[in-house]
PDB file of N, CA and C in Angstrom:
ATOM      1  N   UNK A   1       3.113  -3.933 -18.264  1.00  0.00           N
ATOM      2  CA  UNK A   1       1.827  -4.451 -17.842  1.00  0.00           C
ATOM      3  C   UNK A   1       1.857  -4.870 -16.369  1.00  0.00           C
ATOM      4  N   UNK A   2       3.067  -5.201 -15.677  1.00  0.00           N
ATOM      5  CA  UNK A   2       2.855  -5.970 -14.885  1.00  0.00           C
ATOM      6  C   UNK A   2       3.142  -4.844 -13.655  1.00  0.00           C
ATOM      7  N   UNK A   3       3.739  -3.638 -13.508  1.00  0.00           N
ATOM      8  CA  UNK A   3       3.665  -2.424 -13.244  1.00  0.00           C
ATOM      9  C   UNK A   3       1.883  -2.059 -12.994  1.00  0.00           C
ATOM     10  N   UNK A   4       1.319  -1.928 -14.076  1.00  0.00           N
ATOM     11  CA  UNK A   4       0.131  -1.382 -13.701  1.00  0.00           C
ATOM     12  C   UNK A   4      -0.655  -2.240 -12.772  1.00  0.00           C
ATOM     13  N   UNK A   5      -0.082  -3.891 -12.943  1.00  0.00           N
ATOM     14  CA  UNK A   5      -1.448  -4.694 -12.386  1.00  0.00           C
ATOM     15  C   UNK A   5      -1.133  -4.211 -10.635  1.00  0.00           C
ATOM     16  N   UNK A   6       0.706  -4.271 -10.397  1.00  0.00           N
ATOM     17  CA  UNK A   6       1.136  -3.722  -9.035  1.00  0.00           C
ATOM     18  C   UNK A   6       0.217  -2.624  -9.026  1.00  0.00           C
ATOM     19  N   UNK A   7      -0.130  -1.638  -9.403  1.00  0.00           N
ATOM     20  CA  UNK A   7      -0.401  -0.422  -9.145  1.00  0.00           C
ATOM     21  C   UNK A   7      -2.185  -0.319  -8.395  1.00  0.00           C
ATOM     22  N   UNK A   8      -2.597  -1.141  -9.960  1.00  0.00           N
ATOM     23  CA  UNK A   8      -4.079  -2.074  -9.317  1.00  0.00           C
ATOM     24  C   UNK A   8      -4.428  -2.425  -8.195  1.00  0.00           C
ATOM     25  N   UNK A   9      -3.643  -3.634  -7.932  1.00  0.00           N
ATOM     26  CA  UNK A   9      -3.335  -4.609  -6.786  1.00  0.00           C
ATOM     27  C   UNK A   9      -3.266  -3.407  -5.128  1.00  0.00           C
ATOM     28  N   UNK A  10      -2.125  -2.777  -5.329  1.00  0.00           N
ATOM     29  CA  UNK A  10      -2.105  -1.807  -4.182  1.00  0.00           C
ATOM     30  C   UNK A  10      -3.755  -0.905  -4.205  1.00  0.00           C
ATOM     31  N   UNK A  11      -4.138  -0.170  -5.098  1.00  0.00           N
ATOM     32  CA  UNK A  11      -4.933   1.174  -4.694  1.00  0.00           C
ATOM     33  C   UNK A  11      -6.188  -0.046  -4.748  1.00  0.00           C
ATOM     34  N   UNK A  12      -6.579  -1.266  -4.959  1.00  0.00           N
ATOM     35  CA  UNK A  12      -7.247  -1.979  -5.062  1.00  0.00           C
ATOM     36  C   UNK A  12      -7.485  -2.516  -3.108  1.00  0.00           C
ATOM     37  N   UNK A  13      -6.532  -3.087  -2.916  1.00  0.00           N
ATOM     38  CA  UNK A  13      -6.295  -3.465  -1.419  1.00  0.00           C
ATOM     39  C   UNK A  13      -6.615  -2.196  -0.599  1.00  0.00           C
ATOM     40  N   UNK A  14      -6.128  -1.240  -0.970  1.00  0.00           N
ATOM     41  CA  UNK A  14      -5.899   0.029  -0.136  1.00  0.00           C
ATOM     42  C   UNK A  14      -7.609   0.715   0.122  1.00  0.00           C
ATOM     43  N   UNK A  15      -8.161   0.346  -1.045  1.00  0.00           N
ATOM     44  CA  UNK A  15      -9.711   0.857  -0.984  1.00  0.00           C
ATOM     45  C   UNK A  15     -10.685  -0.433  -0.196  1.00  0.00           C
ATOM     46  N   UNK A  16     -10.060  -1.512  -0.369  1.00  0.00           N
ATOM     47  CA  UNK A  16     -10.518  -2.339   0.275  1.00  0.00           C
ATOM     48  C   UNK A  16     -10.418  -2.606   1.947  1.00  0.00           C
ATOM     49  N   UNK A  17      -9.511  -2.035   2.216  1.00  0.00           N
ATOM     50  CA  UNK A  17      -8.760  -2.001   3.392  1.00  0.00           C
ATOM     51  C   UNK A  17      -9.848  -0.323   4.218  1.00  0.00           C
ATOM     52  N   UNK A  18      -9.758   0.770   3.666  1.00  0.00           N
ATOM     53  CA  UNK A  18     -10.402   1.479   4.148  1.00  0.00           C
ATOM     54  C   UNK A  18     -12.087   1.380   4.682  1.00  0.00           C
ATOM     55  N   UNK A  19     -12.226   0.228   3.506  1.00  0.00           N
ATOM     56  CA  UNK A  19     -14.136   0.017   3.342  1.00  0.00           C
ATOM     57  C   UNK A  19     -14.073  -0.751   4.604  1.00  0.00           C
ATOM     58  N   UNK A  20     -12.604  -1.544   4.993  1.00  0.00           N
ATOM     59  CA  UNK A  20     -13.291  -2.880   6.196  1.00  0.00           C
ATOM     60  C   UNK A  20     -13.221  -1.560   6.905  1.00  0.00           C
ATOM     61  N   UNK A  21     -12.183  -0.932   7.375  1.00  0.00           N
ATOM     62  CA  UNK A  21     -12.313  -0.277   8.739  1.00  0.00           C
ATOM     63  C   UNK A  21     -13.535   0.587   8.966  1.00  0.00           C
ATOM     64  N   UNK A  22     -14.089   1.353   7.921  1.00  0.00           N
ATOM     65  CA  UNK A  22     -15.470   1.805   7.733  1.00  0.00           C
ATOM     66  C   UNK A  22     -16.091   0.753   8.327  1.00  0.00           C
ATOM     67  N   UNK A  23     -16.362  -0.362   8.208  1.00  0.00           N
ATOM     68  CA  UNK A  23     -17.811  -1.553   8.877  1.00  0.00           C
ATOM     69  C   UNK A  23     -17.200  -1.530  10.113  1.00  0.00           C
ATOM     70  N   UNK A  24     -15.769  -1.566  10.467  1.00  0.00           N
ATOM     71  CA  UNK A  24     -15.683  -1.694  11.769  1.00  0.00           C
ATOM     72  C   UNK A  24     -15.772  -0.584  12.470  1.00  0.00           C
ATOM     73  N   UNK A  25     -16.141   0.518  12.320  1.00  0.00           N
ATOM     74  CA  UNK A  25     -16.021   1.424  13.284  1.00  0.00           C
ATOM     75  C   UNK A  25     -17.530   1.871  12.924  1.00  0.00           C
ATOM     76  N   UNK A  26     -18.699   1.482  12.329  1.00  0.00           N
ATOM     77  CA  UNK A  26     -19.571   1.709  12.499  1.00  0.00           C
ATOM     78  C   UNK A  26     -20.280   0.550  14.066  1.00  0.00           C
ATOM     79  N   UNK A  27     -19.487  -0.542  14.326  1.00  0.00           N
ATOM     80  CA  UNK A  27     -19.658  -1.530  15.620  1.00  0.00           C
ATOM     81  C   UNK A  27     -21.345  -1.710  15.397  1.00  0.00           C
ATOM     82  N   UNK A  28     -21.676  -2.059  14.178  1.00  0.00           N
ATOM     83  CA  UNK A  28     -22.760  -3.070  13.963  1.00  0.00           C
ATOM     84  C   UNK A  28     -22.471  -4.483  13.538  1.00  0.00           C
ATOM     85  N   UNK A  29     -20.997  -5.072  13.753  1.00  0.00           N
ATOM     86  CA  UNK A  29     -20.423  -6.374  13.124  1.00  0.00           C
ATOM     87  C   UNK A  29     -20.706  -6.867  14.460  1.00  0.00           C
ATOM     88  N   UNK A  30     -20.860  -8.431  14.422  1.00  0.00           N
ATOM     89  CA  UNK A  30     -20.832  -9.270  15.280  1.00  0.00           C
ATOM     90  C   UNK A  30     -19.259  -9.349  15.784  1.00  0.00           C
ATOM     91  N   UNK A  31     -19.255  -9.819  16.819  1.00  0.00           N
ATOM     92  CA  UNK A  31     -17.815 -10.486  17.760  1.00  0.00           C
ATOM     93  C   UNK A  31     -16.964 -11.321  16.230  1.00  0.00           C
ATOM     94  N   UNK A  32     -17.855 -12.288  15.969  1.00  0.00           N
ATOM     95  CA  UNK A  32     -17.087 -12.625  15.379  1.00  0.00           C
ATOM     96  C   UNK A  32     -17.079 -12.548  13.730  1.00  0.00           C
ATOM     97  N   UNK A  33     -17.872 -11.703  13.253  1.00  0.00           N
ATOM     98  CA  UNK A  33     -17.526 -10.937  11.783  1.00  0.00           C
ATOM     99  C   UNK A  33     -16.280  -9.927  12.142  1.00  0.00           C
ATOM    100  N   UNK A  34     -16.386  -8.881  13.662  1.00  0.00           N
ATOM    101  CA  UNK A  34     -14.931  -8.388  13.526  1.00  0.00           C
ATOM    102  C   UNK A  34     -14.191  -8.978  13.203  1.00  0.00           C
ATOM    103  N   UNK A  35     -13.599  -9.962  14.238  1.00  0.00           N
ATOM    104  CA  UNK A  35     -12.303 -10.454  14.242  1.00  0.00           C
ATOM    105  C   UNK A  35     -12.004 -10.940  12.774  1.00  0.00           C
ATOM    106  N   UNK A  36     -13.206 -11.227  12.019  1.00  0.00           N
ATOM    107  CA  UNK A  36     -12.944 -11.786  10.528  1.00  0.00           C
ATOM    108  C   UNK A  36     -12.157 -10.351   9.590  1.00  0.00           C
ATOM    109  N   UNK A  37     -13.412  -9.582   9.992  1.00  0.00           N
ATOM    110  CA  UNK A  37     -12.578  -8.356   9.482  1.00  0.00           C
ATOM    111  C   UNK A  37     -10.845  -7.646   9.592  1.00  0.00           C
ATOM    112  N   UNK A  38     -11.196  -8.341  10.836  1.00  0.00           N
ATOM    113  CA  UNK A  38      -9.885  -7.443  11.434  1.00  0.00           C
ATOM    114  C   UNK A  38      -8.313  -8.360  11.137  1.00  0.00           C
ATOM    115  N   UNK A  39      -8.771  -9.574  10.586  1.00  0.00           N
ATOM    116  CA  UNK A  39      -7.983 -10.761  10.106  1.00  0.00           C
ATOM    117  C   UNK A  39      -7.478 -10.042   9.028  1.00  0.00           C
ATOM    118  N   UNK A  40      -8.909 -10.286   7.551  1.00  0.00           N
ATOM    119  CA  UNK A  40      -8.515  -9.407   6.478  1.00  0.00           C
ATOM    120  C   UNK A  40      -7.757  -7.991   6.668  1.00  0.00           C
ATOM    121  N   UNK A  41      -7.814  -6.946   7.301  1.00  0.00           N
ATOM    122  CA  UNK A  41      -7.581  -6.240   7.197  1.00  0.00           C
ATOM    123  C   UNK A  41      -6.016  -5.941   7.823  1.00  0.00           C
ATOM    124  N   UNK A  42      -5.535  -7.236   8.326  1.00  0.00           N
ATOM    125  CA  UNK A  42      -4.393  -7.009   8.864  1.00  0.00           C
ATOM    126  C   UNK A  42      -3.261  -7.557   7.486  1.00  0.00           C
ATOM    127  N   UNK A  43      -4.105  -8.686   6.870  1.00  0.00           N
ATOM    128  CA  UNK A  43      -3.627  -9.006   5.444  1.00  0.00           C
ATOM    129  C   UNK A  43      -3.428  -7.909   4.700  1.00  0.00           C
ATOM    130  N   UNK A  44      -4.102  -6.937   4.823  1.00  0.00           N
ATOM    131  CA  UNK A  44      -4.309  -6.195   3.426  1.00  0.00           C
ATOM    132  C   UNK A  44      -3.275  -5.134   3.856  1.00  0.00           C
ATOM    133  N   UNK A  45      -3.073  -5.260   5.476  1.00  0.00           N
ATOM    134  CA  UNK A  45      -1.839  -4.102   5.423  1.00  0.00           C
ATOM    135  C   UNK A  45      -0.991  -4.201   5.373  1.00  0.00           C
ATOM    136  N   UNK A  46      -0.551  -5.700   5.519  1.00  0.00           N
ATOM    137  CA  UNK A  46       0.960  -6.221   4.793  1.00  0.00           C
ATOM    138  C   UNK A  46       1.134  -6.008   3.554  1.00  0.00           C
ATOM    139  N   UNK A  47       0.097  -6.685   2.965  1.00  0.00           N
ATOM    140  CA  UNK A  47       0.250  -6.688   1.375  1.00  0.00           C
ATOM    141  C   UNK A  47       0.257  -5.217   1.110  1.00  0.00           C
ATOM    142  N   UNK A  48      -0.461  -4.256   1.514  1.00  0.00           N
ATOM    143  CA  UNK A  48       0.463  -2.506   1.424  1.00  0.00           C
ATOM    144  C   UNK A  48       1.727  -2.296   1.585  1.00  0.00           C
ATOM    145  N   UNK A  49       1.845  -2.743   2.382  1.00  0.00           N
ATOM    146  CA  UNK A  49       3.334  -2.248   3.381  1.00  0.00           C
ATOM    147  C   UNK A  49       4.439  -2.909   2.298  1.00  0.00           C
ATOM    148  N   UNK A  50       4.179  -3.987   1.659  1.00  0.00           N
ATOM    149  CA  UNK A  50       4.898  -4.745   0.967  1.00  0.00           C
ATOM    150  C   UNK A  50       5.425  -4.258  -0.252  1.00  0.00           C
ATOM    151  N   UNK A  51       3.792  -3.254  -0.944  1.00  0.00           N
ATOM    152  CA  UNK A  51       3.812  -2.811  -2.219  1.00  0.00           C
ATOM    153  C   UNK A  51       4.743  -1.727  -1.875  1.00  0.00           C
ATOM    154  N   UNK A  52       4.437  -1.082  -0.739  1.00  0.00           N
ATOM    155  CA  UNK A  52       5.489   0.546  -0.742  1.00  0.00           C
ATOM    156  C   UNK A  52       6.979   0.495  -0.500  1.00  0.00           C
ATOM    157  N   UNK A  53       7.266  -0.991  -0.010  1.00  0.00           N
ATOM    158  CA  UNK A  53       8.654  -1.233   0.417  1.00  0.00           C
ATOM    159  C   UNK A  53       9.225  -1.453  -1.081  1.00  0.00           C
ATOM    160  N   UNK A  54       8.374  -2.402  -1.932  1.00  0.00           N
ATOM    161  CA  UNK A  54       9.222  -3.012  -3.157  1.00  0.00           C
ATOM    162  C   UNK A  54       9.056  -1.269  -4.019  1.00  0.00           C
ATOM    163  N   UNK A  55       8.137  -0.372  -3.867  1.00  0.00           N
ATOM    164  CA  UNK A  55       8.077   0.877  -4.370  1.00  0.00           C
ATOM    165  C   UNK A  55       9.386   1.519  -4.274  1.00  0.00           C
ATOM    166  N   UNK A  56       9.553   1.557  -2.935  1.00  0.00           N
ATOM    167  CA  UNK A  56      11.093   2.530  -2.430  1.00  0.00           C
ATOM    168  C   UNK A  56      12.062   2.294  -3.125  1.00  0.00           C
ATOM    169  N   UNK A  57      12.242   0.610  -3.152  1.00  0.00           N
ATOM    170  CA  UNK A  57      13.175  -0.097  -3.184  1.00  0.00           C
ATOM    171  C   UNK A  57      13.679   0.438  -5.006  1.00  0.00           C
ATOM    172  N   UNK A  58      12.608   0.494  -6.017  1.00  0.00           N
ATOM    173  CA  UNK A  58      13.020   0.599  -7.201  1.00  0.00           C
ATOM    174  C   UNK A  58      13.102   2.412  -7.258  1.00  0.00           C
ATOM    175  N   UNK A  59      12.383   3.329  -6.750  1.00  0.00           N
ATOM    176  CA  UNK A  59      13.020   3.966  -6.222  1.00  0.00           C
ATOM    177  C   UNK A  59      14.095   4.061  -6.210  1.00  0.00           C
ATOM    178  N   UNK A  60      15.055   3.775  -4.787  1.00  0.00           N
ATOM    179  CA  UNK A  60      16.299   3.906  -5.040  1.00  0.00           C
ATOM    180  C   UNK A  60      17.295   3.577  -5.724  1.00  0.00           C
ATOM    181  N   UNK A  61      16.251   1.932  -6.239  1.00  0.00           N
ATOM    182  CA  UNK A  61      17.327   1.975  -7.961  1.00  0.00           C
ATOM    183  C   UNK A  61      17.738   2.728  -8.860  1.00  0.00           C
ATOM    184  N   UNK A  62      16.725   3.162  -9.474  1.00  0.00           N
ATOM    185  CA  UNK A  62      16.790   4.820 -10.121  1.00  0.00           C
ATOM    186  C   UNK A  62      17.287   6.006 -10.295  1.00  0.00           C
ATOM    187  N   UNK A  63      17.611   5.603  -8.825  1.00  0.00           N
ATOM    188  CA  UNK A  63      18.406   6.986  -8.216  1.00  0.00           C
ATOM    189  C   UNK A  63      19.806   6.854  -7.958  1.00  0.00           C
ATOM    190  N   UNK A  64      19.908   4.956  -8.094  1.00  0.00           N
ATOM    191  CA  UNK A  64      21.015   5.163  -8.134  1.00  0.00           C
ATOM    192  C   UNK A  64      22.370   5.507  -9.062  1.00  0.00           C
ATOM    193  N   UNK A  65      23.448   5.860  -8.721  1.00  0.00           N
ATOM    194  CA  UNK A  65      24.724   6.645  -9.988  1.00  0.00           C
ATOM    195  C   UNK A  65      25.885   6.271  -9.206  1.00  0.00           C
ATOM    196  N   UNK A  66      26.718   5.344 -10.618  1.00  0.00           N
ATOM    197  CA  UNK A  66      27.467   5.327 -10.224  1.00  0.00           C
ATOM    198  C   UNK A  66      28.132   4.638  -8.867  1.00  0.00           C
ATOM    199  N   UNK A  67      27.015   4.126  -8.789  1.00  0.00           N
ATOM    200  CA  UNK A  67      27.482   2.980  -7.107  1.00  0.00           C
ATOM    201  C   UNK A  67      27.119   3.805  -6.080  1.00  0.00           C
ATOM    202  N   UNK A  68      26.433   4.567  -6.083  1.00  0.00           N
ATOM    203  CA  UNK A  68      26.069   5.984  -4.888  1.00  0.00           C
ATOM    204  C   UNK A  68      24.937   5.909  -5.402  1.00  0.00           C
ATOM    205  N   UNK A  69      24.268   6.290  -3.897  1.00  0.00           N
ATOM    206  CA  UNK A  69      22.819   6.898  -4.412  1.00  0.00           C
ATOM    207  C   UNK A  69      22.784   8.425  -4.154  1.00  0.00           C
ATOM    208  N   UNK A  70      22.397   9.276  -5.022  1.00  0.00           N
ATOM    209  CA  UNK A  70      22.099  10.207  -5.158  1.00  0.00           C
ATOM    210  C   UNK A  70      20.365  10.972  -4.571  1.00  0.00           C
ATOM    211  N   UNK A  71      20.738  11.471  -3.628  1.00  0.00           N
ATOM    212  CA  UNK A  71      19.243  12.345  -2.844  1.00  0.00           C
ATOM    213  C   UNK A  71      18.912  13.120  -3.901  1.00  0.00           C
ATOM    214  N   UNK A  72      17.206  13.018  -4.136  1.00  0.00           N
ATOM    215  CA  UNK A  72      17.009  13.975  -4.612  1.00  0.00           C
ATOM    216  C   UNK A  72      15.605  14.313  -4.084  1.00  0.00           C
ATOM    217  N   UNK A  73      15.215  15.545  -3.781  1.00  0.00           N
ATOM    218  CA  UNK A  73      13.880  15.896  -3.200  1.00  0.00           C
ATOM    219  C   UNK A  73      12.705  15.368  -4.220  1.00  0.00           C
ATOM    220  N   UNK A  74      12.010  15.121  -3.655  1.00  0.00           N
ATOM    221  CA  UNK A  74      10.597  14.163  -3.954  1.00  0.00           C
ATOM    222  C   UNK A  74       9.457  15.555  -4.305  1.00  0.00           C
ATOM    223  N   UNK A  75       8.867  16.099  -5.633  1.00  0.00           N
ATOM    224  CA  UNK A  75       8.041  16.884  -5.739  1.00  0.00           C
ATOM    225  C   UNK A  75       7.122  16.226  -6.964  1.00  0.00           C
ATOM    226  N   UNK A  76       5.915  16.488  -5.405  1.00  0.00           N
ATOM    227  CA  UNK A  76       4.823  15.689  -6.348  1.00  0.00           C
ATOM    228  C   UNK A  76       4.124  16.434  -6.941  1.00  0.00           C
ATOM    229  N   UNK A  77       3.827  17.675  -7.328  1.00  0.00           N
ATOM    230  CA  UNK A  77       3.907  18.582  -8.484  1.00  0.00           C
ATOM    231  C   UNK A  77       4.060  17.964  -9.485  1.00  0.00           C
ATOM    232  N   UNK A  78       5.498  17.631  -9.684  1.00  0.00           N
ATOM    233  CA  UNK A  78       6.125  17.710 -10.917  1.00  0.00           C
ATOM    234  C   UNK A  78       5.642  15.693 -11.032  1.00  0.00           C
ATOM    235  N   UNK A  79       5.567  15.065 -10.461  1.00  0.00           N
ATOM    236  CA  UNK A  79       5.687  13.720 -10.582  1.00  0.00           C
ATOM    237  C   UNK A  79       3.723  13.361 -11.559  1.00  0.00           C
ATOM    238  N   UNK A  80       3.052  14.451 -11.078  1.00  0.00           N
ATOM    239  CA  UNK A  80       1.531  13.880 -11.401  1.00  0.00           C
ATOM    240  C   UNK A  80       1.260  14.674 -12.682  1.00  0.00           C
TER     241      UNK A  80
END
């Protein structure tokens, strides 16, 4: 469960994050609704950056054998 809510949480932020930059690049926000925006939106790209790091990270758990990590090519074909 707590997998999916991560999963939520990211494509949740991530759609949220696209909609601010949409208002901001239409430049009908005030001076200072940007900077509000541009506050949130610097939040929301940590909290991304955060989700894809702890992503990798189990990732390479997975992968790991044997005290080695083992490369293996990434095909998203086969992953969806």
């Amino acid at each position: 469960m707590a997998r999916k809510k991560a999963a939520l949480d990211f494509e949740q932020s991530l759609t949220d994050l696209q909609n601010l930059v949409e208002r901001l690049e239409t430049g009908e926000l005030t001076l200072e609704d940007s900077l509000t925006a541009f506050e949130q939106g610097i939040r929301l790209t940590r909290d991304c950056q955060a989700a894809l790091a702890q992503a990798e990270q189990k990732v390479q758990i997975l992968l790991e054998r044997d005290g080695e990590l083992e490369e293996a090519p990434f095909d998203a074909d086969r992953q969806a």
